[in-house]
C-alpha atoms as a PDB file:
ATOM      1  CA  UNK A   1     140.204  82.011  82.272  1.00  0.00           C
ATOM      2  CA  UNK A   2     141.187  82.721  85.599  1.00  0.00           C
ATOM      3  CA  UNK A   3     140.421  86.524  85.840  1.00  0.00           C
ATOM      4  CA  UNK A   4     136.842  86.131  88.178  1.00  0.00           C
ATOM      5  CA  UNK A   5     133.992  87.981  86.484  1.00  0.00           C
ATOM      6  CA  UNK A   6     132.087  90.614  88.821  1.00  0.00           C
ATOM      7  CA  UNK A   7     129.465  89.162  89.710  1.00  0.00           C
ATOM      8  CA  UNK A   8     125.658  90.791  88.061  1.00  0.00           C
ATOM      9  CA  UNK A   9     123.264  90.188  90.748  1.00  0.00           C
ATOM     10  CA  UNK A  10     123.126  90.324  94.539  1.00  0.00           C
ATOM     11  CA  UNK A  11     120.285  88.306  96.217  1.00  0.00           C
ATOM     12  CA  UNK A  12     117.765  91.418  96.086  1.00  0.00           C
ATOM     13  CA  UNK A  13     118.207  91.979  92.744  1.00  0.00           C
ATOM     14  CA  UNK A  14     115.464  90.676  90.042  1.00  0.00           C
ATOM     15  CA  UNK A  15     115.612  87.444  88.622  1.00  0.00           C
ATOM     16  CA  UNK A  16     113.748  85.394  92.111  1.00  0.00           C
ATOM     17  CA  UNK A  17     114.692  84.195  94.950  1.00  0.00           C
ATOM     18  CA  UNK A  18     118.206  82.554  95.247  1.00  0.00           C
ATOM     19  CA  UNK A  19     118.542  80.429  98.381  1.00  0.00           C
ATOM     20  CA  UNK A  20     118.116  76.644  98.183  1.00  0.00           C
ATOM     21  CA  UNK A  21     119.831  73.221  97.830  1.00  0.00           C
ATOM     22  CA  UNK A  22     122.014  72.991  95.321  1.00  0.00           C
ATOM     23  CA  UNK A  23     121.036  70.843  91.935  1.00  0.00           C
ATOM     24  CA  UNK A  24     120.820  67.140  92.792  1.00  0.00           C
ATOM     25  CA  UNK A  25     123.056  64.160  90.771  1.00  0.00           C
ATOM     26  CA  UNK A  26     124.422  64.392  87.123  1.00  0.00           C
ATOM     27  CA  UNK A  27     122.333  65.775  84.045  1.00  0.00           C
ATOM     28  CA  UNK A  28     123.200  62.850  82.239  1.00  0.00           C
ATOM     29  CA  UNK A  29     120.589  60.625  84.535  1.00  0.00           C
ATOM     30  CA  UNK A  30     117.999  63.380  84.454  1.00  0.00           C
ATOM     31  CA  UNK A  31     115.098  63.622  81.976  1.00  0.00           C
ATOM     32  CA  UNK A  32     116.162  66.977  80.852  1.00  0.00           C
ATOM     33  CA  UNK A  33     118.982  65.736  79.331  1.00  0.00           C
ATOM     34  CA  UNK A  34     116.523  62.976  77.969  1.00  0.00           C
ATOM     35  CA  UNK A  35     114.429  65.151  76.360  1.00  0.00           C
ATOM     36  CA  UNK A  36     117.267  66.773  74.389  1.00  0.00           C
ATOM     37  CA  UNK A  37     118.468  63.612  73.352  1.00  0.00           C
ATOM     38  CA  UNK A  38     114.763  62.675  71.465  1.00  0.00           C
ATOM     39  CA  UNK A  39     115.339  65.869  69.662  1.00  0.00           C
ATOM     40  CA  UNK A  40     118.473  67.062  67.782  1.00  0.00           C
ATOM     41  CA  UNK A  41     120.270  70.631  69.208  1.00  0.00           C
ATOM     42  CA  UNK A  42     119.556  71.650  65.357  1.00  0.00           C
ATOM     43  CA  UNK A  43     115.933  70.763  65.439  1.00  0.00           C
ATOM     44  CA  UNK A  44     115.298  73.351  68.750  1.00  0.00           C
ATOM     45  CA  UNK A  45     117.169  75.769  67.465  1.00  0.00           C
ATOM     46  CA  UNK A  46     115.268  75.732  64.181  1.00  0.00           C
ATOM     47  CA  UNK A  47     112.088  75.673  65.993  1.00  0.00           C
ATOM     48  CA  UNK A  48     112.960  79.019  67.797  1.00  0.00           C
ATOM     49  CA  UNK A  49     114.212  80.685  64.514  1.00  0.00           C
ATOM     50  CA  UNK A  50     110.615  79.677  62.928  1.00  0.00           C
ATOM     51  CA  UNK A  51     109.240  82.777  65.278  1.00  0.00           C
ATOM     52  CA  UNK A  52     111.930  84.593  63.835  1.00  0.00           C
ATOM     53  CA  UNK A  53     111.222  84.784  60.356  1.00  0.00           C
ATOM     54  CA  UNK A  54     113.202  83.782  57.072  1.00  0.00           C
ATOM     55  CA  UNK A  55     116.222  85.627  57.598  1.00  0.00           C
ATOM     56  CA  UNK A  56     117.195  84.016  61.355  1.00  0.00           C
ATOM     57  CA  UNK A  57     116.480  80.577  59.666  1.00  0.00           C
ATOM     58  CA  UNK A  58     118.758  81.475  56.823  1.00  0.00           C
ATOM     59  CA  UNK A  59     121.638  82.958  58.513  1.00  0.00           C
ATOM     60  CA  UNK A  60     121.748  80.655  61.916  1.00  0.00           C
ATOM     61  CA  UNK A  61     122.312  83.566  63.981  1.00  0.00           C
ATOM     62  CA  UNK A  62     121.973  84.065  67.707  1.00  0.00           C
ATOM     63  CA  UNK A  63     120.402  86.517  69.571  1.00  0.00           C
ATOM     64  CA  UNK A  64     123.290  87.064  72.823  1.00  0.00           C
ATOM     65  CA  UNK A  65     122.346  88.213  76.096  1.00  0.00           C
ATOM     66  CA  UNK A  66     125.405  88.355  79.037  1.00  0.00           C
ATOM     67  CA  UNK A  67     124.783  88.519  82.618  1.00  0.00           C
ATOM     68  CA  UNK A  68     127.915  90.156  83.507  1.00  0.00           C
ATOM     69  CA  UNK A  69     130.574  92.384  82.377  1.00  0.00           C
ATOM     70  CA  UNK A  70     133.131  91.826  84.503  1.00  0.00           C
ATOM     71  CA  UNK A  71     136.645  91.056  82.387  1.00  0.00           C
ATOM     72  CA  UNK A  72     135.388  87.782  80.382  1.00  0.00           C
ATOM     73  CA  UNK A  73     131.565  88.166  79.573  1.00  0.00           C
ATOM     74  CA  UNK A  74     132.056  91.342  77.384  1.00  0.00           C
ATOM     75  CA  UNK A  75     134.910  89.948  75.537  1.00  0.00           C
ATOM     76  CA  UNK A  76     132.880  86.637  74.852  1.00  0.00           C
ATOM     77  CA  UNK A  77     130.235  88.530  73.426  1.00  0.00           C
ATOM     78  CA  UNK A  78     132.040  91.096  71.167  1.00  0.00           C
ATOM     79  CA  UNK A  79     133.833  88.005  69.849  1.00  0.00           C
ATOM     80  CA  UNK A  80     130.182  86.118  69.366  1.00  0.00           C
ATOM     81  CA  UNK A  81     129.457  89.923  67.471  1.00  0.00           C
ATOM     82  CA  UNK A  82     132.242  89.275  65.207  1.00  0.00           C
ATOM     83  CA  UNK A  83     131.019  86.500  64.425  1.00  0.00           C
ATOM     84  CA  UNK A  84     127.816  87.511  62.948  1.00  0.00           C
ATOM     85  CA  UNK A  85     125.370  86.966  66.108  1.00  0.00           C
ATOM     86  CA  UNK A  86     123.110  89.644  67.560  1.00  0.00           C
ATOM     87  CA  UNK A  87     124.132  91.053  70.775  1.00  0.00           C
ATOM     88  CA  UNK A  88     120.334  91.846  72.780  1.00  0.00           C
ATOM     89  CA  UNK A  89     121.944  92.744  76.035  1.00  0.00           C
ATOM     90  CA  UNK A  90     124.179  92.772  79.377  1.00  0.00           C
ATOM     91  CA  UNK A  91     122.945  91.986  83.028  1.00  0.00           C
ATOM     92  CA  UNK A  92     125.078  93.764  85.327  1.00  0.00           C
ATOM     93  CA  UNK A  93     124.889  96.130  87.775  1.00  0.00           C
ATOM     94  CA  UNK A  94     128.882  97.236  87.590  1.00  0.00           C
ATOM     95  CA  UNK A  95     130.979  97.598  84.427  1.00  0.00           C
ATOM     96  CA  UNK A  96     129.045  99.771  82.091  1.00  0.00           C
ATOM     97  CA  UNK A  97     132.250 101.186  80.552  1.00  0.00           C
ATOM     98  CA  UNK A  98     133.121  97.887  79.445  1.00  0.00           C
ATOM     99  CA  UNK A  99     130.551  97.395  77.882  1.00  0.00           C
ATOM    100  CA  UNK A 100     130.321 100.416  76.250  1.00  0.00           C
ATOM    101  CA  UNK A 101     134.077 100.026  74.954  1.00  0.00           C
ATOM    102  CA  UNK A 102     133.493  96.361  73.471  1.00  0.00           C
ATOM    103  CA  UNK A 103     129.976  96.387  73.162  1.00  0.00           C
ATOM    104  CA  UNK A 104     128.842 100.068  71.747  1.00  0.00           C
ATOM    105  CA  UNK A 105     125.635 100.140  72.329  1.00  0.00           C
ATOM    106  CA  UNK A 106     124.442  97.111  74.097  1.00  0.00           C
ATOM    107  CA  UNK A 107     121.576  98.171  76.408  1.00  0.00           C
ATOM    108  CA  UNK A 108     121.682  96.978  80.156  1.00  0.00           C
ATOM    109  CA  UNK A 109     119.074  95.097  80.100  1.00  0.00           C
ATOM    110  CA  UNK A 110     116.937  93.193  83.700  1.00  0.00           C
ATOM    111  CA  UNK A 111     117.310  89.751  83.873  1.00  0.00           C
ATOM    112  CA  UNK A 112     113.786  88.563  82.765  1.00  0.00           C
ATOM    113  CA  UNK A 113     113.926  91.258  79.842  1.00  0.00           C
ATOM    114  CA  UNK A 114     117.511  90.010  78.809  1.00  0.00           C
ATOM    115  CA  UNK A 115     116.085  85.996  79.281  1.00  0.00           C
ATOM    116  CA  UNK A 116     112.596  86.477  77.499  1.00  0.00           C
ATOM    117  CA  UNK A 117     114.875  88.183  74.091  1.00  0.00           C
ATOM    118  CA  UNK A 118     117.701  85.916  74.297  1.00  0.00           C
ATOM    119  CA  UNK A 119     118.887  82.887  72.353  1.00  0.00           C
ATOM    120  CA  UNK A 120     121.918  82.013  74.049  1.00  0.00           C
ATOM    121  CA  UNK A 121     122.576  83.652  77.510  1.00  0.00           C
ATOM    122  CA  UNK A 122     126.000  83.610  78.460  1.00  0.00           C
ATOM    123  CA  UNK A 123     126.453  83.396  81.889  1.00  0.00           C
ATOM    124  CA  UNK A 124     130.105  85.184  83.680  1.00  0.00           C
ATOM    125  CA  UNK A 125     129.980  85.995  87.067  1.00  0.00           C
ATOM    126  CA  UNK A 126     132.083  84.040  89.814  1.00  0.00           C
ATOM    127  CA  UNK A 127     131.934  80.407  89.896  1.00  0.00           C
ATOM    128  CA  UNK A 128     130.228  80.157  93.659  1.00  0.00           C
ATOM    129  CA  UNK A 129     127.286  82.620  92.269  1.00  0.00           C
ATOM    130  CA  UNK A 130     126.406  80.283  89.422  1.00  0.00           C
ATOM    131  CA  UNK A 131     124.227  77.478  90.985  1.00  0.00           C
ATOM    132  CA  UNK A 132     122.288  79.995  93.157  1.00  0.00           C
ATOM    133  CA  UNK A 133     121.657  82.381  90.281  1.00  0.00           C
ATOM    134  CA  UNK A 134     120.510  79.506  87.622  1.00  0.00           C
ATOM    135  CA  UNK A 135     118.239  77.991  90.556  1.00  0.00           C
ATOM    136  CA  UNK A 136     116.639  81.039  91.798  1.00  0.00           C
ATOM    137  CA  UNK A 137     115.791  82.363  87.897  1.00  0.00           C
ATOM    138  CA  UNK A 138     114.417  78.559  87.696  1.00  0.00           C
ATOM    139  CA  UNK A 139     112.191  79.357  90.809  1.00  0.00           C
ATOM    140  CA  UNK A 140     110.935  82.303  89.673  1.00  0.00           C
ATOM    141  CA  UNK A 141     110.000  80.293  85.871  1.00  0.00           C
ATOM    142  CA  UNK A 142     112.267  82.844  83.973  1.00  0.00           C
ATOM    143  CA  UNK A 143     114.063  79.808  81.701  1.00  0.00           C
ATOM    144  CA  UNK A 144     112.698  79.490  78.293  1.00  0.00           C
ATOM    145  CA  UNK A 145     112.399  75.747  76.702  1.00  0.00           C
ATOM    146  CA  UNK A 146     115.227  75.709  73.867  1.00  0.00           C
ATOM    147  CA  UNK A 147     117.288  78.637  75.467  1.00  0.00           C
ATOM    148  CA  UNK A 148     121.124  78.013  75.038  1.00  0.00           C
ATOM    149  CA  UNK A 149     123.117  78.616  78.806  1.00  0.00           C
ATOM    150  CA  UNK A 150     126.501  78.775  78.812  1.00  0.00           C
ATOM    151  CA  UNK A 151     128.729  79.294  82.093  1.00  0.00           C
ATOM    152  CA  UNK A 152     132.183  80.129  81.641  1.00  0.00           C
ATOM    153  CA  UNK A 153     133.341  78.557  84.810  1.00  0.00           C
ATOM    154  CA  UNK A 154     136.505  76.616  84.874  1.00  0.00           C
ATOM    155  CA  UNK A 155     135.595  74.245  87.801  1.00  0.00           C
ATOM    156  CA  UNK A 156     131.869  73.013  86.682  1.00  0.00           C
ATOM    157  CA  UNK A 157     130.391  71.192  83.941  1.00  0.00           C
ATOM    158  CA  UNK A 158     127.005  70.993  83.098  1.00  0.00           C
ATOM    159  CA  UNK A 159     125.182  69.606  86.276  1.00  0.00           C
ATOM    160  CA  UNK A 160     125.302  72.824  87.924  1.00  0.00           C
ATOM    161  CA  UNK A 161     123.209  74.255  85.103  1.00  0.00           C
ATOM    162  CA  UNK A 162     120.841  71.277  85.897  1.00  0.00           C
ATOM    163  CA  UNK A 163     117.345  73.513  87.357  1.00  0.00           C
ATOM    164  CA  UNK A 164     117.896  75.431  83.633  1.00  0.00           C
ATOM    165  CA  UNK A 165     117.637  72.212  82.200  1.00  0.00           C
ATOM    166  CA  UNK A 166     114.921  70.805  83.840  1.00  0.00           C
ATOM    167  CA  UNK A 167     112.791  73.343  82.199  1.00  0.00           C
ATOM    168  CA  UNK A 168     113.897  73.146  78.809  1.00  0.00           C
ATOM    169  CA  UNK A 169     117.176  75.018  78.908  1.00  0.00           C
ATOM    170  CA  UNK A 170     120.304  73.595  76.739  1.00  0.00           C
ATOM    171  CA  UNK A 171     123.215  73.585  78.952  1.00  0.00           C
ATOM    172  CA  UNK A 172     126.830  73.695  78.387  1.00  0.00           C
ATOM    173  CA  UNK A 173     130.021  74.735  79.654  1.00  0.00           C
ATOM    174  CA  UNK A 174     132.705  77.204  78.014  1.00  0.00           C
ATOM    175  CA  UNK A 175     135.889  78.248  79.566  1.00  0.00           C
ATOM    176  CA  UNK A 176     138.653  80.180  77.794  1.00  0.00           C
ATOM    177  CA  UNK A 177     142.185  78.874  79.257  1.00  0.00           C
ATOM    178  CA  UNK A 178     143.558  82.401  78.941  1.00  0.00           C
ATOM    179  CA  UNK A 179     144.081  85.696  81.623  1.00  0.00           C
ATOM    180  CA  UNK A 180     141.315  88.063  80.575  1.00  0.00           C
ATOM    181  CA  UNK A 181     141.816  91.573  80.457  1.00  0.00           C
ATOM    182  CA  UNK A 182     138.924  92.975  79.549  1.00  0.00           C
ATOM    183  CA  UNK A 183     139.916  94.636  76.766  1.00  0.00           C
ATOM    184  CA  UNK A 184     140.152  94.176  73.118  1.00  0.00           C
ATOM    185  CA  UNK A 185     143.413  92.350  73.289  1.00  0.00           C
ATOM    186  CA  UNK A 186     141.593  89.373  74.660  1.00  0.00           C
ATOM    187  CA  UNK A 187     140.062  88.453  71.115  1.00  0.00           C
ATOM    188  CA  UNK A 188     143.403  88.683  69.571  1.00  0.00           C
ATOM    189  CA  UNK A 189     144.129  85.710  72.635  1.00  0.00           C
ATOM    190  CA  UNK A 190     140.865  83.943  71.815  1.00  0.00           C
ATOM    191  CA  UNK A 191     142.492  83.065  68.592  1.00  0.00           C
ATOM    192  CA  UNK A 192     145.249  81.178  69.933  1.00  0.00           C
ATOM    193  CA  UNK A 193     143.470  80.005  73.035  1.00  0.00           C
ATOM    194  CA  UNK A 194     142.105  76.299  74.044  1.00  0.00           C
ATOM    195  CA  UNK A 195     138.812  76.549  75.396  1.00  0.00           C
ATOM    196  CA  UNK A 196     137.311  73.589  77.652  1.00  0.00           C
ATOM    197  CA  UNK A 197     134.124  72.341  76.748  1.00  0.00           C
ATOM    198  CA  UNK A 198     131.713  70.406  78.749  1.00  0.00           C
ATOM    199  CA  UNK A 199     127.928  69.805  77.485  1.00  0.00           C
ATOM    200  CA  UNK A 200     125.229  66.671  76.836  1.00  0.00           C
ATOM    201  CA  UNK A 201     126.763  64.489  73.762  1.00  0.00           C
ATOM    202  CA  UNK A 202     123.549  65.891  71.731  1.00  0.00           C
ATOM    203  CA  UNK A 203     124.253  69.406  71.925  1.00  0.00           C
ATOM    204  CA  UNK A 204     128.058  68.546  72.260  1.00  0.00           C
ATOM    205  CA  UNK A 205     128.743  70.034  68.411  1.00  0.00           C
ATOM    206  CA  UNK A 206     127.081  73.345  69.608  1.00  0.00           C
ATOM    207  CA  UNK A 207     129.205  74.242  72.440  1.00  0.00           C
ATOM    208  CA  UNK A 208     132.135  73.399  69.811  1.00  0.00           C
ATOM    209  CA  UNK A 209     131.076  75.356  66.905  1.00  0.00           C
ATOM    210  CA  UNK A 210     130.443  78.624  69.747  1.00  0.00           C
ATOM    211  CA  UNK A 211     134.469  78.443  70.258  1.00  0.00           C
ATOM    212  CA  UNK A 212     135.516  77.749  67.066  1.00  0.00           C
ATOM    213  CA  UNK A 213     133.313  81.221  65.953  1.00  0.00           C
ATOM    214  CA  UNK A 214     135.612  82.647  68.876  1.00  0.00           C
ATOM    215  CA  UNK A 215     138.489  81.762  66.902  1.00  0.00           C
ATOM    216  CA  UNK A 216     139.410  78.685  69.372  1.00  0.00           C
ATOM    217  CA  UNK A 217     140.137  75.419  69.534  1.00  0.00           C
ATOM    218  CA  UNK A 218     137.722  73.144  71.709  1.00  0.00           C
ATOM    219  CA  UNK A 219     138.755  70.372  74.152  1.00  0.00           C
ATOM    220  CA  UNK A 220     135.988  68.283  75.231  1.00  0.00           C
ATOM    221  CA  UNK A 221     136.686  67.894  79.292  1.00  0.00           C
ATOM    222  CA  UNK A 222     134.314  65.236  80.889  1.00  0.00           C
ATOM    223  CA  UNK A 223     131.932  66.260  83.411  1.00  0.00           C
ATOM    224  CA  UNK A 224     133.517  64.816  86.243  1.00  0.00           C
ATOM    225  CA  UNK A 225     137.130  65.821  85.285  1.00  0.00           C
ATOM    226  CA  UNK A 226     135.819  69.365  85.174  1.00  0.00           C
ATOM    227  CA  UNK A 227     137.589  69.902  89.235  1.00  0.00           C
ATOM    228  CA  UNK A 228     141.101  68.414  87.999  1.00  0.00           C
ATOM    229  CA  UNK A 229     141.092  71.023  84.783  1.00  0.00           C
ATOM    230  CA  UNK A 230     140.114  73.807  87.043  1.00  0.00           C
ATOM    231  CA  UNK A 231     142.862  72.785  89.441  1.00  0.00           C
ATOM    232  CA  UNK A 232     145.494  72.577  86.138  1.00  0.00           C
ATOM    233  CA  UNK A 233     145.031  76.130  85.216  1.00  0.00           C
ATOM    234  CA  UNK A 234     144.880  77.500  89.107  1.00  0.00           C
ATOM    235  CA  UNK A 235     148.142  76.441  89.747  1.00  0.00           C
ATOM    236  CA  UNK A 236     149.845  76.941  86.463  1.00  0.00           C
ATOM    237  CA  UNK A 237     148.058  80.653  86.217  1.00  0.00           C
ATOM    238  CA  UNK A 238     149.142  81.151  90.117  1.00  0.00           C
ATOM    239  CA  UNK A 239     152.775  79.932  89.557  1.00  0.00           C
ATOM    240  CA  UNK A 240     153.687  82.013  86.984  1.00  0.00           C
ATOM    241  CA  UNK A 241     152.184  85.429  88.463  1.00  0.00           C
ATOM    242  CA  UNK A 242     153.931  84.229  91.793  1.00  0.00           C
ATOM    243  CA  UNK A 243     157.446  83.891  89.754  1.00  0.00           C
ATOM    244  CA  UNK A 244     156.784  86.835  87.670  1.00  0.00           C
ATOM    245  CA  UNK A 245     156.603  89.686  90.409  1.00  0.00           C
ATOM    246  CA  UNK A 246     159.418  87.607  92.510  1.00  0.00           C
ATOM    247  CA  UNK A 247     161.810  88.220  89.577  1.00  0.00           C
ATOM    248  CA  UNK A 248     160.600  91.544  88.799  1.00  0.00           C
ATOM    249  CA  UNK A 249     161.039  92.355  92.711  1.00  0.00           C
ATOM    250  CA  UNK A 250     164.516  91.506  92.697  1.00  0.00           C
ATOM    251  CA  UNK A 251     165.818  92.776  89.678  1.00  0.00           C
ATOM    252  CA  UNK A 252     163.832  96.045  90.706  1.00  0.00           C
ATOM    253  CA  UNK A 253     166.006  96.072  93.980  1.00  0.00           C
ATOM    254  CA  UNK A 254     169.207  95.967  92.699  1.00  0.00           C
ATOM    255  CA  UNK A 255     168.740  99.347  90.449  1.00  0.00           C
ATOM    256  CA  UNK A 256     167.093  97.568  86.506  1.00  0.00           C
ATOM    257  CA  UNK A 257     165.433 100.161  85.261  1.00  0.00           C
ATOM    258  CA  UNK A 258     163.353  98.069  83.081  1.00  0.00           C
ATOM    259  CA  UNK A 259     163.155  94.617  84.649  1.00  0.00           C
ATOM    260  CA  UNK A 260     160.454  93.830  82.001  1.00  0.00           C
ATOM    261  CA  UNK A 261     162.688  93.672  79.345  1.00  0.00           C
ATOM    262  CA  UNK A 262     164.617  90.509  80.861  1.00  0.00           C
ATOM    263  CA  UNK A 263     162.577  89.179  82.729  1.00  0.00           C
ATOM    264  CA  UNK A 264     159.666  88.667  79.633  1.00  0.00           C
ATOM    265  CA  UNK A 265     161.590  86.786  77.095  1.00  0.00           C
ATOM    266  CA  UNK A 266     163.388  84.707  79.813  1.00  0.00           C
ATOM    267  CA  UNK A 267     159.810  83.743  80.858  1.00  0.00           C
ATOM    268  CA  UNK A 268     158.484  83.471  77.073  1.00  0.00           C
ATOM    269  CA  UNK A 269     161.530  80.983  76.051  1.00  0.00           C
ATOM    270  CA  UNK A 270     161.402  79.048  79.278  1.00  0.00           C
ATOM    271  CA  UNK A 271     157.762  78.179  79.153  1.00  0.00           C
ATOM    272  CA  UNK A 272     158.643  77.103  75.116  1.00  0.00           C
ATOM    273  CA  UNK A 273     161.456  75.027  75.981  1.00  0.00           C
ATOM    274  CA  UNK A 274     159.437  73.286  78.659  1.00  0.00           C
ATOM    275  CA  UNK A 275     156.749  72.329  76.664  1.00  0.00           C
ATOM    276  CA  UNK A 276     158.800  71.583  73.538  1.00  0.00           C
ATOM    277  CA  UNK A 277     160.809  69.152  75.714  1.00  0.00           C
ATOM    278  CA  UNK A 278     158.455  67.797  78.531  1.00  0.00           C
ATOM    279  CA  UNK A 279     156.985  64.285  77.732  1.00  0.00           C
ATOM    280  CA  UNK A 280     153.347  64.646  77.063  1.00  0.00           C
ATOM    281  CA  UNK A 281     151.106  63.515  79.831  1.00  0.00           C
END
């Protein structure tokens, strides 16, 4: 995923204050992460549907809420809705349309409002706007004990969800390895897509059942290896828009009418052959 989300929040916006250090050391040394481990993911999740009556026992399903709806968060969430989970609401102060056109009816919703109803909170704004965010709704006591968070970054793991954690908060880590649009096309992409997954071995198998509802295939990606993925899909996502519009420029300039049409299946057949042939890392 290397479209950025627009980001939900600025620092005046509900949700508490969001200045601070950053999280300190790994999850996996914290008690948070203890804590989970003395419970199974399917125990806490069963203790939240208890409140929610027969039916949300029965079925397993999620109540969603988003904070943003920039290209990915919207997309993540109508794909959740096709899976049979219950979309609450979106946190954003930009991107209404897109919502509208994926979501229908999903109300814009404040932060606390969005937290308090939520099951799973999906979290897709910028990558620098994560740690500040998570922190300052940590401050200001708006994480719920059993709460799913998931980040869609490509760079982090699960130790920048850490002050969620610490109060109760189930964190993991989600990124698609696809360009987002924004549109519906992107869950047609979902299905053929790899998505990186990052979480605490106990709640491990939830983060992998989310993307296989999405219609992916998981890859577990170690906390600290998180950086070197990130840096995979920069440069292979950068390289190919940077050859792209070079070819297209050229051909342009010398009177194509429709460079497209070479210049696509050359690409298509190229980046086949490479990977058919290339020895695997």
């Amino acid at each position: 995923m290397t479209e950025r989300d627009e980001g939900p929040l600025s620092a005046s916006d509900p949700g508490g204050p969001l200045s601070g250090s950053d999280p300190r050391g790994s999850l996996s040394e914290r008690s948070a992460v203890g804590s989970l481990s003395e419970r199974s993911a399917v125990g806490s999740l069963s203790e939240r549907s208890e409140s929610k009556g027969r039916d949300a026992r029965r079925t397993g399903r999620l109540d969603v809420g988003v904070i943003g709806a920039g290209r990915v968060g919207p997309v993540l969430a109508a794909g959740l809705a096709g899976a049979g989970h219950r979309i609450v609401g979106v946190a954003t102060t930009s991107g209404r349309d897109r919502v509208e056109a994926l979501l229908g009816s999903a109300p814009i919703l404040e932060l606390p409002e969005l937290l308090a109803r939520s099951d799973l909170v999906v979290l897709a704004i910028p990558a620098a706007e994560i740690a500040p965010l998570v922190r300052g709704l940590a401050e200001a006591g708006h994480w719920r004990p059993g709460t799913l968070l998931a980040h869609t970054a490509a760079e982090f793991g699960v130790d920048v969800l850490a002050p969620a954690a610490e109060r109760g908060a189930i964190p993991l880590a989600i990124h698609p390895a696809i360009v987002f649009t924004g549109t519906s096309l992107d869950l047609t992409r979902l299905r053929e897509a790899v998505c990186a997954v990052t979480a605490p071995a106990p709640v491990l198998p939830i983060a992998q059942a989310l993307v296989v509802e999405l219609g992916a295939e998981p890859v577990v990606v170690a906390e600290r290896d998180r950086p070197a993925y990130a840096e995979a899909i920069a440069t292979a996502t950068a390289f190919s828009a940077s050859i792209v519009g070079q070819s297209l420029e050229i051909l342009a300039g010398i009177g194509v009418e429709q460079p497209r049409d070479i210049v696509a299946p050359l690409i298509r057949s190229t980046i086949e052959e490479a990977l058919r042939t290339l020895p695997p890392a």
